[in-house]
C-alpha atoms as a PDB file:
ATOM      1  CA  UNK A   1     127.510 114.413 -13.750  1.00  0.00           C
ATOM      2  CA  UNK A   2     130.920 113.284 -12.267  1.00  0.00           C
ATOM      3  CA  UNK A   3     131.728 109.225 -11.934  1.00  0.00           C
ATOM      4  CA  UNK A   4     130.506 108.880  -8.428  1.00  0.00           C
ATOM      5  CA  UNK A   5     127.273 109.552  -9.920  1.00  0.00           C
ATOM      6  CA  UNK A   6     127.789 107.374 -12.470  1.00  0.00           C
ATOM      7  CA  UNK A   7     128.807 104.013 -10.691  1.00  0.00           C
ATOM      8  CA  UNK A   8     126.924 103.135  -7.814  1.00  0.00           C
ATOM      9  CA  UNK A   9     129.117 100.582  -7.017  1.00  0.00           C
ATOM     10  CA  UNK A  10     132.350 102.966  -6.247  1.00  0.00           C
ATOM     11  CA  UNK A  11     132.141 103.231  -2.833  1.00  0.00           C
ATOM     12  CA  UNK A  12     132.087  99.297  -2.396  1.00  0.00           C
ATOM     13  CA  UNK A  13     134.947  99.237  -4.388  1.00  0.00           C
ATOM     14  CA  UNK A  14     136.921 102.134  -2.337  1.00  0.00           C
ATOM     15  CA  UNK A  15     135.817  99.785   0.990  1.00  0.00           C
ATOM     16  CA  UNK A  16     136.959  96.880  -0.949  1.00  0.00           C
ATOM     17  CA  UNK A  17     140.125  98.137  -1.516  1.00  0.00           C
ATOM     18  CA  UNK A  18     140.615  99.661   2.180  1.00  0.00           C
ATOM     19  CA  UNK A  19     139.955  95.986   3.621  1.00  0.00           C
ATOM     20  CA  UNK A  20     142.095  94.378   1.455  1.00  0.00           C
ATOM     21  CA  UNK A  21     145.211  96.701   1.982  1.00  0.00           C
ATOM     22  CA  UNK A  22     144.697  96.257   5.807  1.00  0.00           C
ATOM     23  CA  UNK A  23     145.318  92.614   5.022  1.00  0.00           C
ATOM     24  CA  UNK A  24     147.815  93.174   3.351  1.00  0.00           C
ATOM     25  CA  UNK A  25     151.471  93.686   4.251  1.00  0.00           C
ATOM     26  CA  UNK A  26     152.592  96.477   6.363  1.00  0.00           C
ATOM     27  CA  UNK A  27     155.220  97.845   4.112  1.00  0.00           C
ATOM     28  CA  UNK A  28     152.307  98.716   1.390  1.00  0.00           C
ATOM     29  CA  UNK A  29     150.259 100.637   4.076  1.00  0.00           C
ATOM     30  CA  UNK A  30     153.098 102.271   5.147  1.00  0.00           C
ATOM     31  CA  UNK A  31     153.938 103.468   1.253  1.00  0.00           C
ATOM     32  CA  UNK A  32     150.541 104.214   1.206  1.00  0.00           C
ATOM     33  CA  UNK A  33     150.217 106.230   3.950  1.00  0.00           C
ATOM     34  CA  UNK A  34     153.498 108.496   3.445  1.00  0.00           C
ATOM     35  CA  UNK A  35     151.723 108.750   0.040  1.00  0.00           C
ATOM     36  CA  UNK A  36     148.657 110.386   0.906  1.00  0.00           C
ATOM     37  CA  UNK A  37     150.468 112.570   3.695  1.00  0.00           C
ATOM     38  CA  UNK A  38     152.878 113.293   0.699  1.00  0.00           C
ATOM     39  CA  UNK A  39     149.862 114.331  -1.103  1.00  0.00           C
ATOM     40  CA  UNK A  40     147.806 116.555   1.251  1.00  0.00           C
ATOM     41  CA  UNK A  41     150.643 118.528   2.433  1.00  0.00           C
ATOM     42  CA  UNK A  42     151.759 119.126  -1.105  1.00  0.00           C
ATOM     43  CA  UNK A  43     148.374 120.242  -2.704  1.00  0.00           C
ATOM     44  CA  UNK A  44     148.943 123.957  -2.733  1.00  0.00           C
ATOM     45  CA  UNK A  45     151.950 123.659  -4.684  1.00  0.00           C
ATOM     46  CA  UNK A  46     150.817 120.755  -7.011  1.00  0.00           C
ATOM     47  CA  UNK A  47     147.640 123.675  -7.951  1.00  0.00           C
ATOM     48  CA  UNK A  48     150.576 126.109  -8.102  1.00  0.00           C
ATOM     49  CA  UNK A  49     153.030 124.144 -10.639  1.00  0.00           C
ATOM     50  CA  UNK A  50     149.910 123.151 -12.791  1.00  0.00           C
ATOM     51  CA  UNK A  51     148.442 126.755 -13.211  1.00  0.00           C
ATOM     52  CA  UNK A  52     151.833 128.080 -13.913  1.00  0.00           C
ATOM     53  CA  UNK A  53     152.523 125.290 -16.419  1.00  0.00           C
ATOM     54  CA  UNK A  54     149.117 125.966 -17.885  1.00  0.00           C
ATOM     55  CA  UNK A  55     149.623 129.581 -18.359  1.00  0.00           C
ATOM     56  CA  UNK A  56     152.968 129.076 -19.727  1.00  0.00           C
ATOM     57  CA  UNK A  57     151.967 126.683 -22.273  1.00  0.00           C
ATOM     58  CA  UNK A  58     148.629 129.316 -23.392  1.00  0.00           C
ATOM     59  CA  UNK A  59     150.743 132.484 -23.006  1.00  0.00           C
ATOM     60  CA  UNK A  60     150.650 134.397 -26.450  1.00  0.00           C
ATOM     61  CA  UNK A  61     153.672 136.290 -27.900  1.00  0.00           C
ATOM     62  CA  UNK A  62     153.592 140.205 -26.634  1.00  0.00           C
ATOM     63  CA  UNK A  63     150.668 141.257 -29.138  1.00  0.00           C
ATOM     64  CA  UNK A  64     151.564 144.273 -31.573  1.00  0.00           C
ATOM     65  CA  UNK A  65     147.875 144.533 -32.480  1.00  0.00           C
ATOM     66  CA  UNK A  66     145.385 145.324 -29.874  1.00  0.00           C
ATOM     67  CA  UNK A  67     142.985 142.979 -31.376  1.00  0.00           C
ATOM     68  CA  UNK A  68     144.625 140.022 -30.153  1.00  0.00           C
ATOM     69  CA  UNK A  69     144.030 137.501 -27.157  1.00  0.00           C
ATOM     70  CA  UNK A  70     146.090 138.610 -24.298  1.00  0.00           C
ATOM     71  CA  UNK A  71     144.341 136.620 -21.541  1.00  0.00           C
ATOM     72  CA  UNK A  72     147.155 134.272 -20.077  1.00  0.00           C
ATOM     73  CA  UNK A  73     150.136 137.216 -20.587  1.00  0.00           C
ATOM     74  CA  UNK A  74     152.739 136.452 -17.663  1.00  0.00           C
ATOM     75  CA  UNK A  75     154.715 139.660 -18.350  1.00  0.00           C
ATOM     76  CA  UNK A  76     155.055 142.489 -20.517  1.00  0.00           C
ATOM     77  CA  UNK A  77     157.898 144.799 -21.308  1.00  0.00           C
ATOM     78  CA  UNK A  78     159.635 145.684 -17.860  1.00  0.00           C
ATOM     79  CA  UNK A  79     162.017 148.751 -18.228  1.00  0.00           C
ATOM     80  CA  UNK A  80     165.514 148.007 -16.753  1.00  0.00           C
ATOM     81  CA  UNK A  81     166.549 150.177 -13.430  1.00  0.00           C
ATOM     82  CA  UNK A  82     164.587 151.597 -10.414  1.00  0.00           C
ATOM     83  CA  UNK A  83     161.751 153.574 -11.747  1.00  0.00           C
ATOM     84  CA  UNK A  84     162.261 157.563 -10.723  1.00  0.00           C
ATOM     85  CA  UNK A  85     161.827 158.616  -7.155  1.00  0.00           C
ATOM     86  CA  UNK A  86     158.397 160.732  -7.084  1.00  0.00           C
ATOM     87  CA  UNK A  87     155.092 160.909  -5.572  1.00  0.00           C
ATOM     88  CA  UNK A  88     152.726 157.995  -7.177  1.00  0.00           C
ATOM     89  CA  UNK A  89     149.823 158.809  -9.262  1.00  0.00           C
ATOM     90  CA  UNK A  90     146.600 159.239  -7.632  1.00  0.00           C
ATOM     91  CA  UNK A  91     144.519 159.381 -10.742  1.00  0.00           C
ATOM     92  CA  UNK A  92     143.319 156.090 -12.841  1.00  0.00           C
ATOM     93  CA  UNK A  93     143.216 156.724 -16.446  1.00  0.00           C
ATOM     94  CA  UNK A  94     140.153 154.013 -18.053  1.00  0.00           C
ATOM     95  CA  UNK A  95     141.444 152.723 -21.633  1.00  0.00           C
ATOM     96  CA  UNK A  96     138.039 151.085 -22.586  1.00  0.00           C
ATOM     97  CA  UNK A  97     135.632 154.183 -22.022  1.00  0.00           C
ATOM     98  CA  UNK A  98     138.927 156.825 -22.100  1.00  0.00           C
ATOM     99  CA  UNK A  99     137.620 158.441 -18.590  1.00  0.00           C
ATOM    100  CA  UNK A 100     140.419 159.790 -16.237  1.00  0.00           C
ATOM    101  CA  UNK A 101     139.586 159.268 -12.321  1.00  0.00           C
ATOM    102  CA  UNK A 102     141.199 161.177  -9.878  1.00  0.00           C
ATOM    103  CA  UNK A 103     141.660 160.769  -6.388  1.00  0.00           C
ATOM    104  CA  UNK A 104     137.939 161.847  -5.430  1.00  0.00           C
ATOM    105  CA  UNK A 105     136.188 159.726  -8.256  1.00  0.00           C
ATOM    106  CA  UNK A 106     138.279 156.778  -6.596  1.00  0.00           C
ATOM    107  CA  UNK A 107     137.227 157.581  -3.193  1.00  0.00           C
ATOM    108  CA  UNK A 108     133.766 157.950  -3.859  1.00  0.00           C
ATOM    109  CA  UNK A 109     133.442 154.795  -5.776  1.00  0.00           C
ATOM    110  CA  UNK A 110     135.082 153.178  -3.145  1.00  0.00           C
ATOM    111  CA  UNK A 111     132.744 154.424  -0.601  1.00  0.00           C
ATOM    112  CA  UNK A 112     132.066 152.515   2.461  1.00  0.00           C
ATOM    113  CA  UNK A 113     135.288 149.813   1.317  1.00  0.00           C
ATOM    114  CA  UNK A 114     137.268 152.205   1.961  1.00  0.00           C
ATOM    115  CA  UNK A 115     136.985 151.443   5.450  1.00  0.00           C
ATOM    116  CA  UNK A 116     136.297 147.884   5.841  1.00  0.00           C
ATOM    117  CA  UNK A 117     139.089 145.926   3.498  1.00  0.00           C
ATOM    118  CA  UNK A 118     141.414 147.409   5.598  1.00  0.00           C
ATOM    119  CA  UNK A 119     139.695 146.280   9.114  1.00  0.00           C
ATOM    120  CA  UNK A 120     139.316 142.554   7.372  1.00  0.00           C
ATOM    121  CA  UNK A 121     143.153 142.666   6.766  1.00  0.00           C
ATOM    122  CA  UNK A 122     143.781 143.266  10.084  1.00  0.00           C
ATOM    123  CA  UNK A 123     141.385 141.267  11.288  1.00  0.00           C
ATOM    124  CA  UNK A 124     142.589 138.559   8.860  1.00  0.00           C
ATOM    125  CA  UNK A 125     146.179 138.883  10.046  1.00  0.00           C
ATOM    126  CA  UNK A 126     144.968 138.504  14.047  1.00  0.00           C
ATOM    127  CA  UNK A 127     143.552 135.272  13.054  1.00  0.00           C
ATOM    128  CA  UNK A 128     146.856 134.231  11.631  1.00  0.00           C
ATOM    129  CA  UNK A 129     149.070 135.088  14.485  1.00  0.00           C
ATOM    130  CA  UNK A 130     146.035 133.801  16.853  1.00  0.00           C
ATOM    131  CA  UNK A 131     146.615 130.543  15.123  1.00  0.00           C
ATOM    132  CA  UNK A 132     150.329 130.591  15.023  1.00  0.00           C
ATOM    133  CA  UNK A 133     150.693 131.395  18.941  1.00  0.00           C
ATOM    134  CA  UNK A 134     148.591 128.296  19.352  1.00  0.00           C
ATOM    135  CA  UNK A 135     150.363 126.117  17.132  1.00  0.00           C
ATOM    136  CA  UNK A 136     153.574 127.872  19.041  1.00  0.00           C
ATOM    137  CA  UNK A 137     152.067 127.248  22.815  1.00  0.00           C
ATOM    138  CA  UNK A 138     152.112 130.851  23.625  1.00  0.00           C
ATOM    139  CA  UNK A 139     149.554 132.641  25.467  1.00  0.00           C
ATOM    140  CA  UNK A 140     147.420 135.707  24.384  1.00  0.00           C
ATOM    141  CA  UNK A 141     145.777 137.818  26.865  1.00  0.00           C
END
């Protein structure tokens, strides 16, 4: 149950306070307003700053013991340098059950996926530039 559930009276008080700040001076509603524009624009990063805050203040010490919590580590042990030139990996090695997938066990798991995350990235990415070349007045044919 959240308070708007709780108090029918809260939207009479939200209209309340509307009318009486249109009453009110214009230097309020103009605070106000940059306020709430403020606000909106900033939300992503407000959600951003908080999480990382919060997962700073719950991050554990590097565990020496398996046993231990390790949900909110930020980083572990990075080696210093580039890592060595080579080929990457193409098998998965499983440390719960101790399986080792290669390439084909991948694959097949994968199945059908395989084919259409990639096709929803691109499609994902022409909706972004669709949306930028609006916002930018050009024209798409």
């Amino acid at each position: 149950m959240n308070w708007v559930d709780r108090s029918p009276d809260n939207p009479t008080k939200i209209q309340t306070c509307c009318i009486y700040l249109q009453r009110d001076s214009e230097l309020i509603r103009r605070y106000l307003s940059k306020a709430i524009v403020v606000v909106s624009t900033s939300r992503n990063a407000i959600v951003l700053i908080f999480c990382s805050v919060l997962a700073f203040c719950f991050d554990p010490q590097i565990p020496d013991e398996p046993s231990r919590n390790t949900t909110f580590i930020l980083t572990g042990n990075i080696e210093a340098g580039l890592p060595p030139f080579a080929l990457p990996q193409f098998n998965f090695n499983d440390t719960q059950s101790g399986k080792v997938y290669d390439f084909q066990d991948m694959v097949s798991t994968l199945g059908f996926a395989l084919f259409i995350i990639p096709l929803l990235a691109i499609t994902q990415n022409f909706a972004v530039v669709k949306s930028f070349c609006k916002y930018l007045f050009y024209i798409l044919k």
